[in-house]
Protein backbone atom coordinates (compact mmCIF):
# COMPACT_ATOMS: atom_id res chain seq x y z
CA UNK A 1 -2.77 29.15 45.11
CA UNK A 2 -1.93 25.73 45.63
CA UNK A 3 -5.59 24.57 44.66
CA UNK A 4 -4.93 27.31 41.23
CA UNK A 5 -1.44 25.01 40.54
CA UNK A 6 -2.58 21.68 41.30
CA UNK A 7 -5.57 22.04 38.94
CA UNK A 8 -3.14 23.90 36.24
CA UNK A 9 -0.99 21.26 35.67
CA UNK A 10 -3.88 19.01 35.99
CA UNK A 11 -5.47 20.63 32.62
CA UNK A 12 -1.68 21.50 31.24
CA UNK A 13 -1.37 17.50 30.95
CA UNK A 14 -4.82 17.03 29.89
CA UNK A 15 -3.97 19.41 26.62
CA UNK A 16 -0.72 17.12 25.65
CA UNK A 17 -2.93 14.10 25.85
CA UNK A 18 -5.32 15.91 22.82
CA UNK A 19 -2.22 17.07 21.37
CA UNK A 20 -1.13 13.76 21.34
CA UNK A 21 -4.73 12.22 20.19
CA UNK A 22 -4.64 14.77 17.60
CA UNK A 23 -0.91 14.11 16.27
CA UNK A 24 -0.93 10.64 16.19
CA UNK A 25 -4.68 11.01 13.73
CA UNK A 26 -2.73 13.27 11.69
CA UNK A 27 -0.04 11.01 10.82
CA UNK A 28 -2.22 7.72 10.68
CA UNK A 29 -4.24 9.40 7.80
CA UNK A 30 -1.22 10.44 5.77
CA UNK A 31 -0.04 7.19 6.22
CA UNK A 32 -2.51 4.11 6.93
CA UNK A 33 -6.30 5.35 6.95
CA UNK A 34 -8.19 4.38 4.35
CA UNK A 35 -9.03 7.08 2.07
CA UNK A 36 -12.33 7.53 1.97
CA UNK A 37 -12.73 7.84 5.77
CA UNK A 38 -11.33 11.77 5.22
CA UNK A 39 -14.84 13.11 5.89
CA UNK A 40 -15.11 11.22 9.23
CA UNK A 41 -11.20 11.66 9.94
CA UNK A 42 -12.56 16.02 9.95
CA UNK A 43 -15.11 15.75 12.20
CA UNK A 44 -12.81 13.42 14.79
CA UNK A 45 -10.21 16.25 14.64
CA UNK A 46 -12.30 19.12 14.66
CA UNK A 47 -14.49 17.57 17.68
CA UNK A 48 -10.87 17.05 19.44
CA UNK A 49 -9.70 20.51 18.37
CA UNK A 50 -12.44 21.84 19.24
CA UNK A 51 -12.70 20.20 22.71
CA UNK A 52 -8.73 21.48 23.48
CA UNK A 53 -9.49 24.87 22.56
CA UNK A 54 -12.52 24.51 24.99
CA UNK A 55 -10.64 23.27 27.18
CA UNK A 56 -7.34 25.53 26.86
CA UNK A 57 -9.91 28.91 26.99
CA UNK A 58 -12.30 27.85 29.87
CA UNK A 59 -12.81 30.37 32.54
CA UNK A 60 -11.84 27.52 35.00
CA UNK A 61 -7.95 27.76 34.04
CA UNK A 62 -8.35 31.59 32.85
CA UNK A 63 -8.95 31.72 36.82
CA UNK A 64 -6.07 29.72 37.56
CA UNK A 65 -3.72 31.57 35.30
CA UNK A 66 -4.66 34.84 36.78
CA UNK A 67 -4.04 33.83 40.38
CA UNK A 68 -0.92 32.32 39.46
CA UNK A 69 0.84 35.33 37.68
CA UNK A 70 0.16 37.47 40.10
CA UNK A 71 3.78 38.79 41.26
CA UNK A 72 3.27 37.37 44.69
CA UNK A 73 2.21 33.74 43.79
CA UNK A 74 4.61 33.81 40.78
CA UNK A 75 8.01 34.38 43.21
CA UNK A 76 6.62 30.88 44.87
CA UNK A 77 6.84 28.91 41.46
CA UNK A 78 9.46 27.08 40.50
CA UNK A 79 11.30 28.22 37.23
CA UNK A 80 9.58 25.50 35.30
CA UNK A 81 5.91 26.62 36.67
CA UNK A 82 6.19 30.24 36.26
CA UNK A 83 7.95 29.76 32.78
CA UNK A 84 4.99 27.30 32.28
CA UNK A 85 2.06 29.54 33.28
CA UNK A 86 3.30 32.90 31.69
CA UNK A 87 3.76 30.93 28.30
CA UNK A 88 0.13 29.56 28.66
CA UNK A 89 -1.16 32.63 29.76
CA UNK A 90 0.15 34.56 26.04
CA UNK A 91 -1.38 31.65 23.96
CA UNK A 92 -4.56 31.16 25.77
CA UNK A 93 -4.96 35.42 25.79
CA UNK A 94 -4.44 34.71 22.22
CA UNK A 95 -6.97 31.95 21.85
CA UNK A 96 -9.40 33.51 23.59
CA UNK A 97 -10.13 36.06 20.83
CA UNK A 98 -10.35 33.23 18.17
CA UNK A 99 -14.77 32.79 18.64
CA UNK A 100 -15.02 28.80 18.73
CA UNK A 101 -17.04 28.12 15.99
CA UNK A 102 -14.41 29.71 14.20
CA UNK A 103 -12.08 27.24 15.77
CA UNK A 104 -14.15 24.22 14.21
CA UNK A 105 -15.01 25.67 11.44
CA UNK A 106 -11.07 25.90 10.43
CA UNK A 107 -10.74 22.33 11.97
CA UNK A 108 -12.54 21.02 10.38
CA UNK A 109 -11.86 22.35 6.87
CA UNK A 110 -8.09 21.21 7.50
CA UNK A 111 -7.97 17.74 6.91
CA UNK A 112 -10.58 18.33 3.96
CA UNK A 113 -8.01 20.58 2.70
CA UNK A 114 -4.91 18.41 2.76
CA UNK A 115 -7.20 15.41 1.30
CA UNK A 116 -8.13 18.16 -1.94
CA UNK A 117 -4.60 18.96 -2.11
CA UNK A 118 -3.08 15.60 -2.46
CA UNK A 119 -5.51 14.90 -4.85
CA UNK A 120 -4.71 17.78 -6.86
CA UNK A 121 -1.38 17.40 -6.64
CA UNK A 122 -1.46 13.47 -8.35
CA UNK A 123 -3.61 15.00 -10.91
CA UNK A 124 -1.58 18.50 -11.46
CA UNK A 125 -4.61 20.16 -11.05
CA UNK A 126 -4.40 23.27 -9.07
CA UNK A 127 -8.29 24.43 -9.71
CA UNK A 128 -9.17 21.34 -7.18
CA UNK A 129 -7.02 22.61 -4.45
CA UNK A 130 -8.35 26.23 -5.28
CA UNK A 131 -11.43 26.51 -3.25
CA UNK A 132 -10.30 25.55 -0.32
CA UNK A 133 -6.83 27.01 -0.22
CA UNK A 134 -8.99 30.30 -0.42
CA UNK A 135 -11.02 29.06 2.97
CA UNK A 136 -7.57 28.34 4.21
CA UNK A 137 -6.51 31.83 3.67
CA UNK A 138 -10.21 33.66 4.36
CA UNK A 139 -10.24 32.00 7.46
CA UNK A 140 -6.35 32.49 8.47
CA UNK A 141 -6.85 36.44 8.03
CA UNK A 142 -9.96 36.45 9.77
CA UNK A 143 -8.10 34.69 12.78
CA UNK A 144 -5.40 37.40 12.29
CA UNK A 145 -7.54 40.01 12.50
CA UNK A 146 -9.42 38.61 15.61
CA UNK A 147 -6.14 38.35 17.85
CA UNK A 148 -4.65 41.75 16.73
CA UNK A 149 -6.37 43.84 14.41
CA UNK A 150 -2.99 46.52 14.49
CA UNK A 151 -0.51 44.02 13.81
CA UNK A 152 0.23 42.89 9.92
CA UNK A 153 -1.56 39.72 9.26
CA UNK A 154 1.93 37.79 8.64
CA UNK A 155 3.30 39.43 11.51
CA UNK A 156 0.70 37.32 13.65
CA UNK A 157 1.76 33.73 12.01
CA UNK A 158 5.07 34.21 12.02
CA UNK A 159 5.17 34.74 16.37
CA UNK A 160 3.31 31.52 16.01
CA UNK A 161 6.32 29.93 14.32
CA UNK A 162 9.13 31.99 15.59
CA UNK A 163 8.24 34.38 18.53
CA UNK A 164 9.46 37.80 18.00
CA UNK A 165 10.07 37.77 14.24
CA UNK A 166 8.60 40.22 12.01
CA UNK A 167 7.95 41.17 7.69
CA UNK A 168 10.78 43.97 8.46
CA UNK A 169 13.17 41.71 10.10
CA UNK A 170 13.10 39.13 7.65
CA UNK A 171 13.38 41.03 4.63
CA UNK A 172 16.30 42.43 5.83
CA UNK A 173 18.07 39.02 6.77
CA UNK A 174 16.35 37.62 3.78
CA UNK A 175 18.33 40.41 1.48
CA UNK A 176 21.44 39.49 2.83
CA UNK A 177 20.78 35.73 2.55
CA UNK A 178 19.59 36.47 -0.88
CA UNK A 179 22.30 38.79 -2.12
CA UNK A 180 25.19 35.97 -0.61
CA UNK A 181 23.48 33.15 -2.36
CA UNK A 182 23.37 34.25 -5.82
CA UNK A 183 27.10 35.39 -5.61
CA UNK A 184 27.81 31.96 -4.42
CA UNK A 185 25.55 30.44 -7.51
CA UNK A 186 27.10 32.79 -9.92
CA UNK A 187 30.72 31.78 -9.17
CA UNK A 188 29.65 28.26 -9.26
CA UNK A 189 28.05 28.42 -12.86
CA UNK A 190 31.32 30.26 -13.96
CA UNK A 191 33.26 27.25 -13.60
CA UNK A 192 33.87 24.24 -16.08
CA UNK A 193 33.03 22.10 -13.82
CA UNK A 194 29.29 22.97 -13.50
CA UNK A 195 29.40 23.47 -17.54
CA UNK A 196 30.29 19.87 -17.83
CA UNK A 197 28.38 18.15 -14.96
CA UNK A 198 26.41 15.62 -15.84
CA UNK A 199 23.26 13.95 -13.15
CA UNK A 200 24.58 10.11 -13.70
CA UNK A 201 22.63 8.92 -10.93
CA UNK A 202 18.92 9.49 -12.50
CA UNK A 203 20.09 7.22 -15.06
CA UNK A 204 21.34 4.41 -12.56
CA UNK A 205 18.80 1.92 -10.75
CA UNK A 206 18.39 2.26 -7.12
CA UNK A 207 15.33 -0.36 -5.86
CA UNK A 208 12.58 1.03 -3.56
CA UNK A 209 13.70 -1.95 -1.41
CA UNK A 210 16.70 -1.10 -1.02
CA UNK A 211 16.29 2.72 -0.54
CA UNK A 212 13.78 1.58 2.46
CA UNK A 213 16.66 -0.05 4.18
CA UNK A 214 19.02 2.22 3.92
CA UNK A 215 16.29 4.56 5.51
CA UNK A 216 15.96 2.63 8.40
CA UNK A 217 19.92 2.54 9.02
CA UNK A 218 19.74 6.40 8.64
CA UNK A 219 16.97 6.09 11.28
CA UNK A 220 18.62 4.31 13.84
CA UNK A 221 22.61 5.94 13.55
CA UNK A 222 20.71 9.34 14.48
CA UNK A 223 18.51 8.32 16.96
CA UNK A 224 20.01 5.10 18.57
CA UNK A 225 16.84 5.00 20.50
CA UNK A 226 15.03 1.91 20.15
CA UNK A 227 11.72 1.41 20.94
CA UNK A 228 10.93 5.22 21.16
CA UNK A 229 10.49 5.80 17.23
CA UNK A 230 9.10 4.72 13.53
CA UNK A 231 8.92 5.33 10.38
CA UNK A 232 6.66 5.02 7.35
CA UNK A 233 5.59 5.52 3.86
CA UNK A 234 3.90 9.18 2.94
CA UNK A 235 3.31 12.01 -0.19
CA UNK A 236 5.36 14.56 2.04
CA UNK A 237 8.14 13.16 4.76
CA UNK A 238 7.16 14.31 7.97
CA UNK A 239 7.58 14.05 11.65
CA UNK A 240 4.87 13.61 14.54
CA UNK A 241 5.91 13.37 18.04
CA UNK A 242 2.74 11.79 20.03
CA UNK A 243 4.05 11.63 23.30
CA UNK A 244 7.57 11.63 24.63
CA UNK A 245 8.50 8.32 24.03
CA UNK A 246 6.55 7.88 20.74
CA UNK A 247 7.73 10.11 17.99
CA UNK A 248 6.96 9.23 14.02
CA UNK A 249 8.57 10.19 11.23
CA UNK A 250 7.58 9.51 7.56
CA UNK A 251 9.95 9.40 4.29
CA UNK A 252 9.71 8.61 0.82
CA UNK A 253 11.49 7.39 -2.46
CA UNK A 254 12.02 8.08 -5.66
CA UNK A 255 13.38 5.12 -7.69
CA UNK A 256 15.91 7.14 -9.84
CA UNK A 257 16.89 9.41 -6.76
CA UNK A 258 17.81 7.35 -4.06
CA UNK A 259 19.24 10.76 -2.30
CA UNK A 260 15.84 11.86 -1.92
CA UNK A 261 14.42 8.98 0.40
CA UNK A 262 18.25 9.21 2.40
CA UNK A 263 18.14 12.85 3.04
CA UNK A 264 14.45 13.04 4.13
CA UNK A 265 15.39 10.54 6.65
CA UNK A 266 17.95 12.01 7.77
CA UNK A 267 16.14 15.56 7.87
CA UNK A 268 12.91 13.81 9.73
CA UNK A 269 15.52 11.68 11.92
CA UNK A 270 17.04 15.38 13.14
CA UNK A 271 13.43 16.47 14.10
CA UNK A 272 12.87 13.26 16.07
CA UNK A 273 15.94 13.00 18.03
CA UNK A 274 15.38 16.53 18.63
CA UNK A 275 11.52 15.67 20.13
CA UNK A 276 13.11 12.82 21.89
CA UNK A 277 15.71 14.91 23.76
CA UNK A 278 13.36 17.62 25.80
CA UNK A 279 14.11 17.25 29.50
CA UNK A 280 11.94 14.56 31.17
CA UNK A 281 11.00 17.45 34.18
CA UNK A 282 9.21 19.58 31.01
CA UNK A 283 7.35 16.44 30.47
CA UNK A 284 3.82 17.42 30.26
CA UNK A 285 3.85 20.82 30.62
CA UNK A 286 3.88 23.52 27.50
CA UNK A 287 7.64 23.69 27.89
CA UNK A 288 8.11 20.23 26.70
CA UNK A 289 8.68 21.51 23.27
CA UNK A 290 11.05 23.79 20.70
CA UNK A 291 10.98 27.18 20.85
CA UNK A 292 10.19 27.64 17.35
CA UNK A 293 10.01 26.15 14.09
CA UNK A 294 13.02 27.76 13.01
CA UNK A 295 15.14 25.83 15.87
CA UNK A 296 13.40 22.54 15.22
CA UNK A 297 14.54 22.75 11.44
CA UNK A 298 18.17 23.22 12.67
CA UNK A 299 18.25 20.25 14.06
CA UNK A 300 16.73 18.55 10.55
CA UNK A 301 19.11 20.46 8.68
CA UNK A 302 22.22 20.07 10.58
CA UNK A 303 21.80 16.26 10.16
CA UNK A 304 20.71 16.59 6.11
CA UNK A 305 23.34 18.77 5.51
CA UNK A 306 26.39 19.26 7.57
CA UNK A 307 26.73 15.58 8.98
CA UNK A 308 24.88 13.37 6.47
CA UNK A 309 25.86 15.13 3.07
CA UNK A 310 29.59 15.74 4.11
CA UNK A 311 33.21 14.02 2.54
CA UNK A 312 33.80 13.05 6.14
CA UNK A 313 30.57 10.88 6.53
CA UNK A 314 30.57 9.35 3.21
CA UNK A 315 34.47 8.18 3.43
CA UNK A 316 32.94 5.92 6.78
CA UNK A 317 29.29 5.26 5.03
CA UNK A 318 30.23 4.59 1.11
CA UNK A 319 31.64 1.14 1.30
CA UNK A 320 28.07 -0.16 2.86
CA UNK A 321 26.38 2.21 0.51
CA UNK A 322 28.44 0.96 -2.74
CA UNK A 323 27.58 -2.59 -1.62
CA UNK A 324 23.94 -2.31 -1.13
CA UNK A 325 22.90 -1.01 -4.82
CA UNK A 326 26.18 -2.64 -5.99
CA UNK A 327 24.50 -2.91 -9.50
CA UNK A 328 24.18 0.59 -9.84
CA UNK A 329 27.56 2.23 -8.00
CA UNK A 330 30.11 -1.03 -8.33
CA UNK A 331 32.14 1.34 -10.78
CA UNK A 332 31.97 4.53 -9.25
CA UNK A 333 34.33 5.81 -6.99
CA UNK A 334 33.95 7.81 -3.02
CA UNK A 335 34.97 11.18 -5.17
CA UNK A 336 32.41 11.01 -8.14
CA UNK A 337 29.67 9.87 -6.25
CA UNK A 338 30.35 12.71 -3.49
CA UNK A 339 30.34 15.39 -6.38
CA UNK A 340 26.77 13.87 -7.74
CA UNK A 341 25.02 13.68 -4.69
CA UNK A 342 26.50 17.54 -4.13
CA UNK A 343 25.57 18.80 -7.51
CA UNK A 344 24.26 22.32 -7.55
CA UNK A 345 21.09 22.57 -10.47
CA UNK A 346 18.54 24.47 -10.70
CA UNK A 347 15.57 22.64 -9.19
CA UNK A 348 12.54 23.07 -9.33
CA UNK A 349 11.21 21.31 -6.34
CA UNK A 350 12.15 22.70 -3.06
CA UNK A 351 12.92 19.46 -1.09
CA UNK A 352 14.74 18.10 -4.13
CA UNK A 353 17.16 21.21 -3.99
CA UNK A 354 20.91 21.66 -3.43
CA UNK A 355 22.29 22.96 -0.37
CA UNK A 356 22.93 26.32 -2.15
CA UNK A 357 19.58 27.13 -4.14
CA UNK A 358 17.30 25.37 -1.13
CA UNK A 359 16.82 29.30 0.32
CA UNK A 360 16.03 30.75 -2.80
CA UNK A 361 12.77 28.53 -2.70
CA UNK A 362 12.21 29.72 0.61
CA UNK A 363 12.69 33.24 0.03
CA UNK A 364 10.20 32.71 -2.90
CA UNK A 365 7.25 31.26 -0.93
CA UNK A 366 7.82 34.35 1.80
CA UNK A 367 7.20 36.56 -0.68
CA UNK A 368 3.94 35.26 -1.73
CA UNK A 369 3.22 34.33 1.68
CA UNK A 370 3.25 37.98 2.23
CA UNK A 371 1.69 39.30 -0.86
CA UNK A 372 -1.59 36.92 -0.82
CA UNK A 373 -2.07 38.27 3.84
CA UNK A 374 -1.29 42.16 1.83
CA UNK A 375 -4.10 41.35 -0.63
CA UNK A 376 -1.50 41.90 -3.35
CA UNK A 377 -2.00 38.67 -5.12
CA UNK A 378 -5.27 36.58 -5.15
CA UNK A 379 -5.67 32.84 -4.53
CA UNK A 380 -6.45 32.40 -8.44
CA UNK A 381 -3.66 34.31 -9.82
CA UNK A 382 -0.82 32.19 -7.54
CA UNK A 383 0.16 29.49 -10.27
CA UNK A 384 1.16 32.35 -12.51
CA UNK A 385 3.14 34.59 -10.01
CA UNK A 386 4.49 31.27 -8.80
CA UNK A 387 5.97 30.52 -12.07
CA UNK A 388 7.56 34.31 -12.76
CA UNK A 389 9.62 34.06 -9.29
CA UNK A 390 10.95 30.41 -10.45
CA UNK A 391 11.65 31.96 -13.71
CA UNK A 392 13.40 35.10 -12.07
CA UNK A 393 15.35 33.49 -9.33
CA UNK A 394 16.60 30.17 -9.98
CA UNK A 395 15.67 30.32 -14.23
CA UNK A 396 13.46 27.70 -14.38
CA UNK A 397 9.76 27.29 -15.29
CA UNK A 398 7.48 24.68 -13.69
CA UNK A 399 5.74 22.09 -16.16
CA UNK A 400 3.04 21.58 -14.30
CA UNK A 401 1.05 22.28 -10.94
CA UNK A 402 2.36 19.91 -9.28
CA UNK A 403 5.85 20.40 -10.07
CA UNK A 404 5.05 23.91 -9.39
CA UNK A 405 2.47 25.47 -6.98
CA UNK A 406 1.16 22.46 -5.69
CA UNK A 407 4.32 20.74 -4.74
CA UNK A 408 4.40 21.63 -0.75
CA UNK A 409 1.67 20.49 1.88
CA UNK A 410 1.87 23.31 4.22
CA UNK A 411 -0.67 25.91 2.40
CA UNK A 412 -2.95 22.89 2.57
CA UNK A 413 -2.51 22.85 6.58
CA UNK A 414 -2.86 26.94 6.64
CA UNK A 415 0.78 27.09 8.09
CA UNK A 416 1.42 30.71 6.46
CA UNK A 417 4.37 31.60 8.15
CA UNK A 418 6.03 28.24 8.88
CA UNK A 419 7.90 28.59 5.47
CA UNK A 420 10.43 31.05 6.69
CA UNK A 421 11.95 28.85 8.84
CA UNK A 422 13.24 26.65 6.63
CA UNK A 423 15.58 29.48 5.80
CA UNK A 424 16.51 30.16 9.51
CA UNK A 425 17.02 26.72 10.81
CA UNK A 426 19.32 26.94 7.77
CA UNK A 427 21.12 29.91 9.02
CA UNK A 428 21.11 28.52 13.07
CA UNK A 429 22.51 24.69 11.86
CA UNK A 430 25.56 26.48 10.13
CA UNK A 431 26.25 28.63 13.31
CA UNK A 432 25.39 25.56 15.29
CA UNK A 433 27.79 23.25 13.54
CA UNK A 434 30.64 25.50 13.82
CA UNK A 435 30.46 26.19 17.31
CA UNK A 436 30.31 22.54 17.70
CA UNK A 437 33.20 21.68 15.60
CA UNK A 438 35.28 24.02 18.02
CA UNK A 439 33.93 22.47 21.11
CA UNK A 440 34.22 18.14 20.42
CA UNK A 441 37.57 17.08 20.03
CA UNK A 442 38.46 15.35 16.76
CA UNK A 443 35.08 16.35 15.64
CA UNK A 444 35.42 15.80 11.84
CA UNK A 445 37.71 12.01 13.05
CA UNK A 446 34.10 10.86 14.86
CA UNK A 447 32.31 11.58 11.79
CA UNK A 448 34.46 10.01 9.79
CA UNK A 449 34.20 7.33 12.00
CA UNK A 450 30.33 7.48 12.02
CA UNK A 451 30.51 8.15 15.40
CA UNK A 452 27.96 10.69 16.53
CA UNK A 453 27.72 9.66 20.57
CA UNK A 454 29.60 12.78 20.88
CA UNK A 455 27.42 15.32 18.66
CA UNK A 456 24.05 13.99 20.21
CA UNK A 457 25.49 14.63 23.47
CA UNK A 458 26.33 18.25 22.47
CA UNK A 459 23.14 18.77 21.16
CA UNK A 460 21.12 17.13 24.01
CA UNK A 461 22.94 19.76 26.42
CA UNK A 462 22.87 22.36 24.61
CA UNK A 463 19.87 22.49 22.92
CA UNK A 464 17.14 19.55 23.16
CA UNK A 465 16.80 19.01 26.95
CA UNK A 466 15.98 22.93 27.35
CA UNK A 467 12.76 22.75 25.37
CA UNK A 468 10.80 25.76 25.14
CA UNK A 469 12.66 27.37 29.05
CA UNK A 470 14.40 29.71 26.73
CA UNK A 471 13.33 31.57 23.00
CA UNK A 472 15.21 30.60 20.09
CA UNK A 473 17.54 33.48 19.89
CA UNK A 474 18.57 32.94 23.37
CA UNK A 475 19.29 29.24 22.63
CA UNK A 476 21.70 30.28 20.00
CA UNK A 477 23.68 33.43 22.34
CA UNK A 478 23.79 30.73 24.75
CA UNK A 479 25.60 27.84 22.57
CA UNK A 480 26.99 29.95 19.77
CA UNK A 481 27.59 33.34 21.82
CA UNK A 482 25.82 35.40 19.17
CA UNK A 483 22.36 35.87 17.60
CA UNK A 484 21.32 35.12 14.08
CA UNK A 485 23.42 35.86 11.20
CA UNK A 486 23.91 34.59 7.40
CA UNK A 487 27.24 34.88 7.67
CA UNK A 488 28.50 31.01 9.00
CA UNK A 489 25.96 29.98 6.42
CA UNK A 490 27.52 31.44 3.37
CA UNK A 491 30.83 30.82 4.60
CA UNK A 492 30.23 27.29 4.80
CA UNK A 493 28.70 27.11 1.25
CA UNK A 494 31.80 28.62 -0.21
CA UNK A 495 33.86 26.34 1.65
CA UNK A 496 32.66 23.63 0.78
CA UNK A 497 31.19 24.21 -3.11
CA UNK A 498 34.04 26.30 -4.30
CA UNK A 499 36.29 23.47 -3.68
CA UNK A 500 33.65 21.16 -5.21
CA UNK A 501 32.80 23.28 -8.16
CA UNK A 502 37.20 25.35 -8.59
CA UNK A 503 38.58 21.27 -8.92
């Protein structure tokens, strides 16, 4: 047994190295590598992919997996090994059906697939992105059907993303969410204050210098880690961790939306401090991670939303703000600026949307997520039923593809399922940011101070250090001392927008 453990951890830490390799080639290419090294860029990840799955399926840790989880060798781990070795033992049961030249076959076509999809998206061109979007999903089904033939397709992506959750069970959240939000967005448009509203800041000029500055003081009052971080210039912000004391994040700017670049910094600054903050004793081992997607985006969102877009921040922040683009703010004052950056419109880009309509984009890519794994809706005919959901939920229309269909990198990764999330990190940072308001002392006094030493620490306790020990669900019970629910979200929203919007 010893011999089993020793060589299990050996291999464990071997795997987070390729991770690592593999993470750190991913964000280099959306970032630095030259562009026409894409073809060689696939064959270095696949060959690495390729060489983890190998390595992660080998009969030489199958063997050690089995000896370990036998109930008599399992009572002699410690919690971290035994949570360690049953979590490896679902994903590598899992892996093990996927045959590996199907493995490098799908590596391979990934980073061909995000290349076609960038370029399709800077010439509004779904047709170029076509083709392989339809390897993306051929090749996600066939993977589906390879691990569990029974289970719905979806159902299989979304345990990847959020272990445990189901079509059924989000629907039915989803409904609720759904049904809450448009009340909330009809009471809103009733008022005169939405009638009259007016977007003064896409008229106003904010420099790309400027905006990159103010990203990297967004950077460093979340994370107040130097030395362990960095960010860059890319088409879609993002975060890569590479190791546990190198973790990348990416933004980028719009020149008349300086929000944009601020709140994707913020949002990829909550996913890094979150990476930073899993307990050194996971370190190398499968644990040393979230315990789903859903989690890691309510970290992101917490800090987007409920710290960095709040009254309280912006009374400490504006001052600095109003001096940098001084040109374009000298005149306006805390309150008017605080109602633009809040305005609720109808966008139609999802990470250009209000706090209110950002779920309704969500809910909207679920749904097709789930008609094109029912064979429902085909590849070619997405554009169109893309455009009648904009149309029908938030009553807009898309000019173009990549305003439209084309305007998120995920389908380009294959990460059907990860879209869901979105919603119910949205949904766990509400519940999270209550609970944390009752538990720090002169809570909303720090943040007015910009003080956050006290909200990291909460967070770092309660949920960063414990990685992937616990699921998701349990996380929340544990901090919140209840499960999921829309509720906290909604209330917040009407909280905070009806007083916005009823002024």
């Amino acid at each position: 047994m010893k011999d089993s453990l020793s060589r299990f951890k050996q291999i464990e830490k071997e795997l987070t190295i390729l991770h690592g390799f593999m993470a750190l080639m991913s964000w280099d290419r959306a970032t630095l590598m030259p562009k026409n090294a894409i073809h060689q860029r696939a064959d270095q990840m696949a060959y690495l992919s390729l060489l983890a799955h190998q390595r992660k399926t080998s009969k030489e840790i199958l063997r050690c997996v089995d000896i370990l989880t036998k109930p008599a060798h399992l009572k002699q781990l410690s919690k971290i090994e035994r949570l360690s070795v049953l979590k490896f033992k679902k994903e590598i049961t899992k892996e093990r059906k996927l045959p590996a030249e199907h493995i490098e076959k799908f590596s391979k076509l990934i980073p061909e697939s995000e290349a076609a999809w960038e370029k399709a998206k800077a010439k509004s061109n779904f047709s170029i992105f076509r083709p392989y979007l339809e390897k993306c999903v051929q090749l996600s089904k066939q993977s589906a059907a390879y691990i569990d033939p029974k289970m719905h397709p979806y159902d299989v992506f979304l345990d990847d993303f959020e272990e445990g959750m189901t079509v059924v069970k989000l629907k039915k959240i989803f409904a609720e969410l759904k049904a809450g939000l448009i009340e909330i967005i009809t009471h809103i448009k009733k008022s005169n204050s939405f009638k009259r509203q007016k977007n003064v800041l896409k008229d106003l000029d904010f420099p790309i210098d400027d905006q990159d500055v103010i990203s990297e003081e967004v950077m460093d009052m979340i994370l107040e880690d130097e030395g362990r971080s960095v960010i860059a210039e890319s088409v879609h912000p993002f975060t890569d961790s590479i190791s546990a004391d190198d973790v990348r994040i990416t933004t980028a700017f719009r020149e008349k939306d300086p929000m944009f670049s601020f709140t994707s910094t913020a949002h990829e600054s909550g996913h890094a401090l979150y990476e930073l903050g899993f307990s050194r004793k996971l370190e190398n081992t499968i644990l040393f991670d979230a315990p789903s997607t859903g989690l890691h985006e309510s970290q992101s969102r917490f800090w987007e939303n409920h710290i960095f877009k709040s009254y309280d921040f912006w009374r400490f922040f504006y001052p600095h703000y109003q001096k940098v683009f001084g040109k374009a703010l000298s005149r306006m004052k805390l309150g008017d600026f605080f109602k633009q950056m809040n305005q609720v419109r109808e966008s139609k880009i999802r990470i250009e949307a209000d706090e209110v309509t950002y779920c309704l984009h969500v809910i909207i890519r679920f749904e097709l997520e789930v008609e094109l794994f029912e064979g429902s809706l085909k590849v070619k005919d997405l554009p169109k039923a893309w455009n009648q959901k904009y149309k029908e939920y938030l009553g807009v229309s898309p000019r173009n593809d990549s305003e439209g269909v084309l305007q998120d990198t995920h389908w380009s990764g294959a990460l059907f399922g990860y879209f869901p999330t979105y919603a119910l990190g949205t949904m766990y940072s509400a519940m999270i940011y209550n609970q944390m308001r009752k538990d720090i002392k002169g809570f909303d006094g720090r943040v007015r101070k910009g003080d956050f030493s006290a909200i990291r620490k909460w967070l770092k306790k309660n949920v960063h250090e414990i990685g992937s020990t616990m699921l998701a669900d349990d996380v929340i019970k544990r901090c919140c001392g209840r499960g999921l629910t829309a509720t906290d979200y909604l209330e917040y929203l009407k909280g905070k927008y009806y007083g916005i919007y009823d002024k």
